[in-house]
Protein backbone atom coordinates (compact mmCIF):
# COMPACT_ATOMS: atom_id res chain seq x y z
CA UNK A 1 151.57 171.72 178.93
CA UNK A 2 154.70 173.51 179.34
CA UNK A 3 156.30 173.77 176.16
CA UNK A 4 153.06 173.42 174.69
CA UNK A 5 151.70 176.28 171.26
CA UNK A 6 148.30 176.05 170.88
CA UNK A 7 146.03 177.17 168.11
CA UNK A 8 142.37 179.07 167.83
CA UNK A 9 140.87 175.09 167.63
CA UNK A 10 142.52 174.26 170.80
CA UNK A 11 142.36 177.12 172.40
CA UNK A 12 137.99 177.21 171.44
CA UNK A 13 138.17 174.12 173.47
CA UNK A 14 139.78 175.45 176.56
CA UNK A 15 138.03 178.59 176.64
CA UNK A 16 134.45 179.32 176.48
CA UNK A 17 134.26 182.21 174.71
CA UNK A 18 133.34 182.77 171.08
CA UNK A 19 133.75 185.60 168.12
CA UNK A 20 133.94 188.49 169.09
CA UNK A 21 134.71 187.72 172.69
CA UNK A 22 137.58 185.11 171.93
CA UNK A 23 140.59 187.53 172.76
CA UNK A 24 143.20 185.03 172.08
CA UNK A 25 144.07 183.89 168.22
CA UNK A 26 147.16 181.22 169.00
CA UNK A 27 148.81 180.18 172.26
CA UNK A 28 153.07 180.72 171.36
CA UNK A 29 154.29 179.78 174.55
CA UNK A 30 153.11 178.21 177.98
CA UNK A 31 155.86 178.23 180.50
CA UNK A 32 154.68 177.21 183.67
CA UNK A 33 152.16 179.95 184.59
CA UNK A 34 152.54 182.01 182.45
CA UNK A 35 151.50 182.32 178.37
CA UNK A 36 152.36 184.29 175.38
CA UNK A 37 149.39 184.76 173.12
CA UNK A 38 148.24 186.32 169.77
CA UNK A 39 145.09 188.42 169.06
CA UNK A 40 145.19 189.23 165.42
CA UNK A 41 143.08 192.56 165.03
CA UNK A 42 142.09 194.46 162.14
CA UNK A 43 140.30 197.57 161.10
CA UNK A 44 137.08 195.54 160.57
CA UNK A 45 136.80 194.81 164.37
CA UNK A 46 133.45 195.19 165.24
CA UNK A 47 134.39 197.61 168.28
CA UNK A 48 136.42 200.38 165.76
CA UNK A 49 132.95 201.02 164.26
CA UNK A 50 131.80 202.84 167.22
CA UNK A 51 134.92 203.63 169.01
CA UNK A 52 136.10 207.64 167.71
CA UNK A 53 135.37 206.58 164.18
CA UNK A 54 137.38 209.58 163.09
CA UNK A 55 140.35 208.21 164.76
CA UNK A 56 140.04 204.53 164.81
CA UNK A 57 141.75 202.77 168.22
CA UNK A 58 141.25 200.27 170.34
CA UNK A 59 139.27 200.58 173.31
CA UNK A 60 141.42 200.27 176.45
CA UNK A 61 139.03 197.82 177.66
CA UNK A 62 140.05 195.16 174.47
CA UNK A 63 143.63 195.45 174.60
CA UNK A 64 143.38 194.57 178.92
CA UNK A 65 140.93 192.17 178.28
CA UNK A 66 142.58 189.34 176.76
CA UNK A 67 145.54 189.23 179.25
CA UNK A 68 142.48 187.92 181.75
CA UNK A 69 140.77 185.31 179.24
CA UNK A 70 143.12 181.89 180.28
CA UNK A 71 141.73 179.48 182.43
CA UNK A 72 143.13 180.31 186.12
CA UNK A 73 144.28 183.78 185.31
């Protein structure tokens, strides 16, 4: 697959995981092991509700989390 971009579709077939566990939006880049990915994120994120709602951020856990979602990582 080296070479290869993949998007949400393919990447929902690879990877079990659904909304709002799917951490990875498009694949840009597999070179062999290693991947570049995109998470889109917004404010709506169901994890800013809750998170210091004052100060909206991203958990540290969510912005780790994806870098361990690919098969094999």
């Amino acid at each position: 697959m080296d070479g290869a971009t993949l998007d949400v579709e393919m990447v929902m077939r690879m990877l079990p995981h659904r909304y709002p566990f799917l951490m990875v939006d498009r694949v840009t880049r597999i070179a062999g092991n290693q991947i570049t990915a995109l998470k889109n994120v917004t404010v709506n994120e169901p994890y800013f509700a809750g998170h210091f709602p004052a100060i909206r951020s991203c958990p540290g856990c969510c912005s780790s989390r994806p870098s361990r979602r690919w098969p094999g990582s």
